[in-house]
C-alpha atoms as a PDB file:
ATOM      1  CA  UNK A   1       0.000   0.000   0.000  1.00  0.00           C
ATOM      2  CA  UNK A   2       1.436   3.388  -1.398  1.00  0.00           C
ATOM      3  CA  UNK A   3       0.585   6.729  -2.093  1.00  0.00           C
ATOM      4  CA  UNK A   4      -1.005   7.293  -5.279  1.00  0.00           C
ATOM      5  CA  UNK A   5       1.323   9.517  -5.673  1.00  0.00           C
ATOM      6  CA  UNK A   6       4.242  11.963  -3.692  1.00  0.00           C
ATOM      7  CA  UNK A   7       1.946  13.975  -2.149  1.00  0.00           C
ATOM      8  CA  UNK A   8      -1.422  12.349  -2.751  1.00  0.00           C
ATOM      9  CA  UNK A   9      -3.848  11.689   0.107  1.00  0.00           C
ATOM     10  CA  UNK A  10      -5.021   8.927  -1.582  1.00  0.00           C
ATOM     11  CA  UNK A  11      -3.709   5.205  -1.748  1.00  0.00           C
ATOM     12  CA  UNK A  12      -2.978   2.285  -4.052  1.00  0.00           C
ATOM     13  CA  UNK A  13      -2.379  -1.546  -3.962  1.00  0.00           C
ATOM     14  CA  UNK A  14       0.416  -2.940  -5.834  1.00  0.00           C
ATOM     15  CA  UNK A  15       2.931  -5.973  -6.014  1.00  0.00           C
ATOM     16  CA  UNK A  16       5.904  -5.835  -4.286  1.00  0.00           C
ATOM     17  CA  UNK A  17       9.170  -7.603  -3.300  1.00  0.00           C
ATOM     18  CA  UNK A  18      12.366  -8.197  -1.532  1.00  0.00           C
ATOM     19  CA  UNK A  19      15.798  -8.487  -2.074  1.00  0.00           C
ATOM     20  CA  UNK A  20      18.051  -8.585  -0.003  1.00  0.00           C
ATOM     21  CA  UNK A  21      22.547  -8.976  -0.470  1.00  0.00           C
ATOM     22  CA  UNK A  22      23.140 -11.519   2.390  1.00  0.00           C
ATOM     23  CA  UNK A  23      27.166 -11.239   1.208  1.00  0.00           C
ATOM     24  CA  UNK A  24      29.493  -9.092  -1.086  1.00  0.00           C
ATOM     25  CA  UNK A  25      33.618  -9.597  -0.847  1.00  0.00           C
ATOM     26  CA  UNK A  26      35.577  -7.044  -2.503  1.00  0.00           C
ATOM     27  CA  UNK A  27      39.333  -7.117  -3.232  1.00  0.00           C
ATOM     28  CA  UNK A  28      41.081  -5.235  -0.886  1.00  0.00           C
ATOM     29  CA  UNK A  29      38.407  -4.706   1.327  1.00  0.00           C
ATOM     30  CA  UNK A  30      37.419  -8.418   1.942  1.00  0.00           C
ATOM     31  CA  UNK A  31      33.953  -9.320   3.517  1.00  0.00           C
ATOM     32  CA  UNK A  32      31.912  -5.661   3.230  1.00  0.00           C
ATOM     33  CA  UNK A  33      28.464  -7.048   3.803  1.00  0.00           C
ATOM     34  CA  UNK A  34      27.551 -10.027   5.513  1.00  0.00           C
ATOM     35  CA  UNK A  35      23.939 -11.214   6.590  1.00  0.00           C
ATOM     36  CA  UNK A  36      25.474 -11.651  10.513  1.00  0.00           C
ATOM     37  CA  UNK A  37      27.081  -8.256  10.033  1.00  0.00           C
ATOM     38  CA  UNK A  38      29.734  -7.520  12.697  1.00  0.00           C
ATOM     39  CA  UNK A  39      30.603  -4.089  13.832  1.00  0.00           C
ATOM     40  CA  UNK A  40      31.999  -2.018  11.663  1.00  0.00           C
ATOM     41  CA  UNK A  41      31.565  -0.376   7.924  1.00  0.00           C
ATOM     42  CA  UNK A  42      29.588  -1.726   5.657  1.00  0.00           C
ATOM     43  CA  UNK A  43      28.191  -1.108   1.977  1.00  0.00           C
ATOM     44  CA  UNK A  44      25.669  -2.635  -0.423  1.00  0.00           C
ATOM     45  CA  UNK A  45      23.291  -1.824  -2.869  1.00  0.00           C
ATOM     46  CA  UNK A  46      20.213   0.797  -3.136  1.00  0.00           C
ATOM     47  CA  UNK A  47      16.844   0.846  -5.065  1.00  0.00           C
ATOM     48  CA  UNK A  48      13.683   2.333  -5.266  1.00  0.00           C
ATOM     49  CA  UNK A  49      11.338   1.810  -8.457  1.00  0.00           C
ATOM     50  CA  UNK A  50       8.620   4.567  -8.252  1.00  0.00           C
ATOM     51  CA  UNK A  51       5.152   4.000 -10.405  1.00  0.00           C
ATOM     52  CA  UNK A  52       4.142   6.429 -13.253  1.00  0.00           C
ATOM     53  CA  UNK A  53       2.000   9.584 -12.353  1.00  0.00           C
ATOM     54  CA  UNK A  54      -0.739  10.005 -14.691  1.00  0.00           C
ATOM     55  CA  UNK A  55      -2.955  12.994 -13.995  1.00  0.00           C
ATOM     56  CA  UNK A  56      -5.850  11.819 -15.902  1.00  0.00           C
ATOM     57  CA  UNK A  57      -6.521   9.332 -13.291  1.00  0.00           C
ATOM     58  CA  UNK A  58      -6.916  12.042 -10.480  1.00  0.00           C
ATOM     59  CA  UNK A  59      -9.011  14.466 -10.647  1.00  0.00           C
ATOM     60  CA  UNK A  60      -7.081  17.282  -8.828  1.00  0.00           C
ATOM     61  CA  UNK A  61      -4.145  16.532 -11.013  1.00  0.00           C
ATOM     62  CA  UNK A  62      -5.974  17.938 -14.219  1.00  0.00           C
ATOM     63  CA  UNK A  63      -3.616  19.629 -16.602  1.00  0.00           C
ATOM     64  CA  UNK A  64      -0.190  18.544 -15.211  1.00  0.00           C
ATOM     65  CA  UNK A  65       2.013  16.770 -16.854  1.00  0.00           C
ATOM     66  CA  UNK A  66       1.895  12.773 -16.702  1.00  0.00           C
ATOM     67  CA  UNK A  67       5.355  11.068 -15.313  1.00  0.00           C
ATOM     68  CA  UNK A  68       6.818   8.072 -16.530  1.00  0.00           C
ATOM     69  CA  UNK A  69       7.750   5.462 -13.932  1.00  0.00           C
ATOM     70  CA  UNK A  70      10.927   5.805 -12.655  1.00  0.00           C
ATOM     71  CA  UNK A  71      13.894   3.511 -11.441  1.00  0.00           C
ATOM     72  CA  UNK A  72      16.187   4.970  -8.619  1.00  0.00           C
ATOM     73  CA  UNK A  73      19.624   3.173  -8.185  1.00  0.00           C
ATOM     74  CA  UNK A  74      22.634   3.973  -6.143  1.00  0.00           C
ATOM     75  CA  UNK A  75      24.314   2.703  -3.135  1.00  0.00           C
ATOM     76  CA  UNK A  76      24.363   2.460   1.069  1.00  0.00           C
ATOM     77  CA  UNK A  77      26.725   2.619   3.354  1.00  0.00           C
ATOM     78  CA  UNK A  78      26.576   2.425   7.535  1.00  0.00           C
ATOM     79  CA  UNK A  79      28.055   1.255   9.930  1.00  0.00           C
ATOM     80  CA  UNK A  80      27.233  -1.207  12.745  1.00  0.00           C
ATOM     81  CA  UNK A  81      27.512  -0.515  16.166  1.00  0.00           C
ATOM     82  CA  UNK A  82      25.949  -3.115  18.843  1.00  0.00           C
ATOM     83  CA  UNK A  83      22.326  -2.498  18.171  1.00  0.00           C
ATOM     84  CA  UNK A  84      22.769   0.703  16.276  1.00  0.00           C
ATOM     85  CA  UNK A  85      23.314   0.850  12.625  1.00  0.00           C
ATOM     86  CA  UNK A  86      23.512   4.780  11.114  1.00  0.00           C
ATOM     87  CA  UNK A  87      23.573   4.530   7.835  1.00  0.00           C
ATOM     88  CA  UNK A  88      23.288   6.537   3.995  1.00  0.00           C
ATOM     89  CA  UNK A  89      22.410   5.944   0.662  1.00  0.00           C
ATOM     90  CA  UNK A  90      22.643   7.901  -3.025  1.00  0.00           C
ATOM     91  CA  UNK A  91      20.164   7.043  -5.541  1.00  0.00           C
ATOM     92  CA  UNK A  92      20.356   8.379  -9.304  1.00  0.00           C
ATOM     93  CA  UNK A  93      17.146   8.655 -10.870  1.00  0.00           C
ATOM     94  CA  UNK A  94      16.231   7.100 -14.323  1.00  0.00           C
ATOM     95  CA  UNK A  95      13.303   7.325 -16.315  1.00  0.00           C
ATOM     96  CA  UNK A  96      10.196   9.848 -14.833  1.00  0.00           C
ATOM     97  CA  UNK A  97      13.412  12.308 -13.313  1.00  0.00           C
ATOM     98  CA  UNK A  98      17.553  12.446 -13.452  1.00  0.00           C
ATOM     99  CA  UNK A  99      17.429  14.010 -10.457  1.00  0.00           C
ATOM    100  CA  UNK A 100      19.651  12.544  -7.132  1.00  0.00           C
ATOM    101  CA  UNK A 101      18.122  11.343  -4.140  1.00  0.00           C
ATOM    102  CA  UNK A 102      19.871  10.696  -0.511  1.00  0.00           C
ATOM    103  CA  UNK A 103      18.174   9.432   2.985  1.00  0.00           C
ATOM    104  CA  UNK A 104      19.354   8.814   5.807  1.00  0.00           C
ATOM    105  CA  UNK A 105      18.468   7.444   9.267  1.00  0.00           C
ATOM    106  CA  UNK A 106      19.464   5.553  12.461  1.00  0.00           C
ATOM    107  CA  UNK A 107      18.299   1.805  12.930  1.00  0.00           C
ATOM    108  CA  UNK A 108      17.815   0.239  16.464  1.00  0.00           C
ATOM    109  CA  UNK A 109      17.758  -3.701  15.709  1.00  0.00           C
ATOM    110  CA  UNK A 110      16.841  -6.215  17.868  1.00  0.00           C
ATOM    111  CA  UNK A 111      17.254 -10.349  17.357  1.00  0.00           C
ATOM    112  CA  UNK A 112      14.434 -11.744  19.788  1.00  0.00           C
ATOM    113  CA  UNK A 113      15.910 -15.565  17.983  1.00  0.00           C
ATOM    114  CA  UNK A 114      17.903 -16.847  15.392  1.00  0.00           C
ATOM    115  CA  UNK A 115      14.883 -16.358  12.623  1.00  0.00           C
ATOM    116  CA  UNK A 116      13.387 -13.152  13.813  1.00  0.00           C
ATOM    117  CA  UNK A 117      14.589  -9.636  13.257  1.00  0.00           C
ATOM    118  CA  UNK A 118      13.172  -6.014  13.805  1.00  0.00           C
ATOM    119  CA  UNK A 119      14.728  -2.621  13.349  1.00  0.00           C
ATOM    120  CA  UNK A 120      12.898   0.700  14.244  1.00  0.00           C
ATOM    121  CA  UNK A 121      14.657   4.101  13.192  1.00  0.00           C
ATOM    122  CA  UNK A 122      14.049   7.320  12.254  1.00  0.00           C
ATOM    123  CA  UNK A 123      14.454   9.010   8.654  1.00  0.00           C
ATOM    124  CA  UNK A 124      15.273  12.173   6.493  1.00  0.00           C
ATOM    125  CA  UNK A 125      15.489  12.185   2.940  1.00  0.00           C
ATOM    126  CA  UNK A 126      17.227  15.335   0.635  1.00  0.00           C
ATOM    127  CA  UNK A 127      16.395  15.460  -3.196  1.00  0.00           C
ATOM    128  CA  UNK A 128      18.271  17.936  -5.994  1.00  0.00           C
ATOM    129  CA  UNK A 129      16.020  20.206  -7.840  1.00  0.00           C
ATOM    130  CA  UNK A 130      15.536  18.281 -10.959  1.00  0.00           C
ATOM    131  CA  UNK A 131      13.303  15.593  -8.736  1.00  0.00           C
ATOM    132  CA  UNK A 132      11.641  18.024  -6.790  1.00  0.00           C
ATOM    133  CA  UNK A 133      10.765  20.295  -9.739  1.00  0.00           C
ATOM    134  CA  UNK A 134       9.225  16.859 -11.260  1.00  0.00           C
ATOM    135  CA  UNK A 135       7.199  15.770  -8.841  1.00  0.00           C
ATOM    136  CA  UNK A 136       6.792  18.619  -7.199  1.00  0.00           C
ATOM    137  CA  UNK A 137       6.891  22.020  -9.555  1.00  0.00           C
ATOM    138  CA  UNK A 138       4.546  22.996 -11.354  1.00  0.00           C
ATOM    139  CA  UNK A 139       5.393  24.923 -14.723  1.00  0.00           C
ATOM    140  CA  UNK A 140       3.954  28.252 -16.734  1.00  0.00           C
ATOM    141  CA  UNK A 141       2.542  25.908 -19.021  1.00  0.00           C
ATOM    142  CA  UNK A 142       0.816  23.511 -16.367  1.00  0.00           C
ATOM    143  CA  UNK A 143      -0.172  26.409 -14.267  1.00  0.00           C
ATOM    144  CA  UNK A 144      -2.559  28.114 -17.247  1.00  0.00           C
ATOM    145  CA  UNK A 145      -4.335  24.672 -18.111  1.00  0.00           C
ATOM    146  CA  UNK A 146      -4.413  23.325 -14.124  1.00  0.00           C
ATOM    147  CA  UNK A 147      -5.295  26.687 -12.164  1.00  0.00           C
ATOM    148  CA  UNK A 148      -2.321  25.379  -9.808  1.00  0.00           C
ATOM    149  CA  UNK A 149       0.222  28.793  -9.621  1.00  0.00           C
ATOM    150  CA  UNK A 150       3.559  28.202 -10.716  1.00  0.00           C
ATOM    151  CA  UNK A 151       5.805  26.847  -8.417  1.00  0.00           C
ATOM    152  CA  UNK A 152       9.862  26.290  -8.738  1.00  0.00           C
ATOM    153  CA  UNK A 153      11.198  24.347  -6.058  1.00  0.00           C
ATOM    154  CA  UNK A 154      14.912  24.242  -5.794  1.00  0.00           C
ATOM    155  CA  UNK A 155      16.430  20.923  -3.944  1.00  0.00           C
ATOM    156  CA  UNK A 156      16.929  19.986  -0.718  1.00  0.00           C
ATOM    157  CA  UNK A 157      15.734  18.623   2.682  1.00  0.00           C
ATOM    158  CA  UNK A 158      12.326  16.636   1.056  1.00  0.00           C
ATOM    159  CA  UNK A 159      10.564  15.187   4.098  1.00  0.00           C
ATOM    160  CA  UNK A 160      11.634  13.344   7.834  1.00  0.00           C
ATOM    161  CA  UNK A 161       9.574  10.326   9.491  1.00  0.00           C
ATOM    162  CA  UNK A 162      10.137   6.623  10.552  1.00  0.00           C
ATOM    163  CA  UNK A 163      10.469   3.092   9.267  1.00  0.00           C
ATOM    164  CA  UNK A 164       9.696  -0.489  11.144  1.00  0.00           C
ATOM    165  CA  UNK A 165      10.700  -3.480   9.257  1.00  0.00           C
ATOM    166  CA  UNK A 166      10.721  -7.625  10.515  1.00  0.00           C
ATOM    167  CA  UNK A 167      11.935 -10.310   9.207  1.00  0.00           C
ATOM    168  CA  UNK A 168      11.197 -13.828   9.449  1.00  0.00           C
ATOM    169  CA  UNK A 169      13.341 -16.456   8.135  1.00  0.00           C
ATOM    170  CA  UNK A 170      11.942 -19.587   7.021  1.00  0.00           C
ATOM    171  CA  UNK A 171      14.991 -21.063   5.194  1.00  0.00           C
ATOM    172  CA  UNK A 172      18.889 -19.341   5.048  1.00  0.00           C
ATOM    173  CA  UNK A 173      17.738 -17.897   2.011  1.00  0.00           C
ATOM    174  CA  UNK A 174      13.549 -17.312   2.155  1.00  0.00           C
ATOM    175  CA  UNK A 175      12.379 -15.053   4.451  1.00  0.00           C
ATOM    176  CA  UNK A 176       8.646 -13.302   4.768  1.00  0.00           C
ATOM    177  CA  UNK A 177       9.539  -9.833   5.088  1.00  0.00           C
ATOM    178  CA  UNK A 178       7.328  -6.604   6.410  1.00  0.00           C
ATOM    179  CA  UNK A 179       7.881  -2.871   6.541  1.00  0.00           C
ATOM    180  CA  UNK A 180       5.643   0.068   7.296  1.00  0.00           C
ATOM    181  CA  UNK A 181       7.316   3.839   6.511  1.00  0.00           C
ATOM    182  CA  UNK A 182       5.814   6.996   7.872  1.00  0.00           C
ATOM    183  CA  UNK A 183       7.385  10.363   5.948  1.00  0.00           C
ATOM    184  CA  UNK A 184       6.170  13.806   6.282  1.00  0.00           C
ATOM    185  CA  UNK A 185       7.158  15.764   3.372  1.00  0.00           C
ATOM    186  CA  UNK A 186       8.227  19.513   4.422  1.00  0.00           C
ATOM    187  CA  UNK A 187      10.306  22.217   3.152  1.00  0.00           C
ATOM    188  CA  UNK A 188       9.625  23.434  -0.679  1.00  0.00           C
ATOM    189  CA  UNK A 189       8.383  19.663  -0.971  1.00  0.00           C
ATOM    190  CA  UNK A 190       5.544  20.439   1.281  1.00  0.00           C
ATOM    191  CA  UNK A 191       4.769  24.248  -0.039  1.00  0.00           C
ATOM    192  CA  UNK A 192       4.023  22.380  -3.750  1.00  0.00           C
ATOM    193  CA  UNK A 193       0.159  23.156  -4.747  1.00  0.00           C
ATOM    194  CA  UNK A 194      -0.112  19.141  -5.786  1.00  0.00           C
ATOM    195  CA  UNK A 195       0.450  18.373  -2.171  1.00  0.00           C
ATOM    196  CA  UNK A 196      -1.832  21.182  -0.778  1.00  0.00           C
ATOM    197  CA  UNK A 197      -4.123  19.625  -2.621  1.00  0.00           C
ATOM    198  CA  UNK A 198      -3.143  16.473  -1.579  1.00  0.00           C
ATOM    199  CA  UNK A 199      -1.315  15.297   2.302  1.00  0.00           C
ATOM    200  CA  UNK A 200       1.918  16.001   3.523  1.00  0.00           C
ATOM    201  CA  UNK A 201       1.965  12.808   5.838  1.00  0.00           C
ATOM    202  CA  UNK A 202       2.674   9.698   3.796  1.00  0.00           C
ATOM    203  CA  UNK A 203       2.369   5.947   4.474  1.00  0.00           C
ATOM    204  CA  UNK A 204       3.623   3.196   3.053  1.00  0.00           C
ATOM    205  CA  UNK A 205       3.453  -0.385   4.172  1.00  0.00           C
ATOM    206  CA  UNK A 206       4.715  -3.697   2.517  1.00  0.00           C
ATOM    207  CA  UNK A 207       4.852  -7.206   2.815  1.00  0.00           C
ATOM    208  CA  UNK A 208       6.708  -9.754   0.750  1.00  0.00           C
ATOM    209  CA  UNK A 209       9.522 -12.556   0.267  1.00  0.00           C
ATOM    210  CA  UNK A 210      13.319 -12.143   0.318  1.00  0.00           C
ATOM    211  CA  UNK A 211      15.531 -13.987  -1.466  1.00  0.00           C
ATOM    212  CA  UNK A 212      19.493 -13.904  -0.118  1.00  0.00           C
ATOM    213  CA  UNK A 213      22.047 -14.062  -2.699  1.00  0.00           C
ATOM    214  CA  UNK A 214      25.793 -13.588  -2.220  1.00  0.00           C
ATOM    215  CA  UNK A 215      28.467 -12.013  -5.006  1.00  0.00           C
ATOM    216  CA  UNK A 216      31.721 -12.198  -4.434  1.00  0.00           C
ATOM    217  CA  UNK A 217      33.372 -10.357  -6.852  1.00  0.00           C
ATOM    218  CA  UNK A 218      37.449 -11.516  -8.073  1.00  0.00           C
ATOM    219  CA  UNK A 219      38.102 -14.900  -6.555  1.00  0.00           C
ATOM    220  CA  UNK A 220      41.031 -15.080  -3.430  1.00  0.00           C
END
């Protein structure tokens, strides 16, 4: 379950799913992401696919431009510290924007057994101007045919909240896996006429599989 779209107050039903880089080994570096991860750095992979918007299909989107679905990938990098794991990613859009997109947040994990994991942390995400223009502007052109008044936003701090994720592992690779994210957008993000229209506080929950999969790049 997802916003319709950034911004929208209401919400859709899609398919989702999991995945999840239980090892990488790097030359030089050696083990940089394990599954058991120990204290210490560690890096891996970041994605976010984001579903078309097509104004046609809501009614207080009228005369804005439609935007192609869009595929965000980058990377993540933290660091574990006991129960603490602060961490970063950079995603470059493709697709519906070009723009760059970085969150960040603090995760508090807890192991109740072997098969069971939780994490509970807080969140802020920052977005350059070519994403928030795109989801967010509105133009000259869309302005006259919408009513909307123009709006420009440059990039920046795009919205702060909270994620909760568990896992449950029914095999060393399969795992059911849940999450539920809370963001508020604010900043220029939340000043945007298509999310005064809309809601500022977002919600998105999902449940799905996992599948674990190691690459180990450059044999010893």
């Amino acid at each position: 379950m997802r916003p319709a779209y950034e911004g929208s107050k209401g919400y859709e039903f899609n398919p989702t799913g999991f995945l999840s880089l239980k090892y990488l080994w790097l030359p030089g570096f050696g083990n940089v992401k394990s599954d058991r991860t120990s204290d210490g750095f560690f890096i891996g992979p970041s994605f976010r696919y984001l579903y078309k918007r097509d104004s046609n299909e809501h009614p207080e989107l009228r005369g804005l431009n439609n935007i192609d679905a869009a595929f965000e990938l980058g990377g993540r990098v933290g660091y574990q510290w006991n129960m603490l794991r602060p961490w970063l990613a950079v995603r470059y859009g493709l697709g519906g924007h070009n723009g760059v997109v970085a969150e960040t947040g603090v995760d508090l994990r807890f192991r109740p057994s072997a098969v069971t994991e939780f994490t509970i942390g807080p969140r802020v995400s920052f977005a350059t101007s070519e994403y928030m223009k795109t989801y967010f502007g509105v133009t000259l052109a869309e302005s006259a045919q919408s009513g909307l008044i123009a709006y420009n936003p440059r990039g920046g701090i795009k919205g702060a909240g909270m994620e909760v994720t568990g896992r449950y592992e029914f095999t060393p690779e399969w795992s059911l896996v849940s999450s539920a994210v809370y963001e508020k957008l604010i900043g220029r993000a939340a000043d945007s006429p298509v999310v005064k229209l809309g809601n500022e506080n977002q919600i998105t929950v999902k449940l799905g599989v996992s599948y674990k999969l190691g690459l180990k790049l450059f044999g010893n």
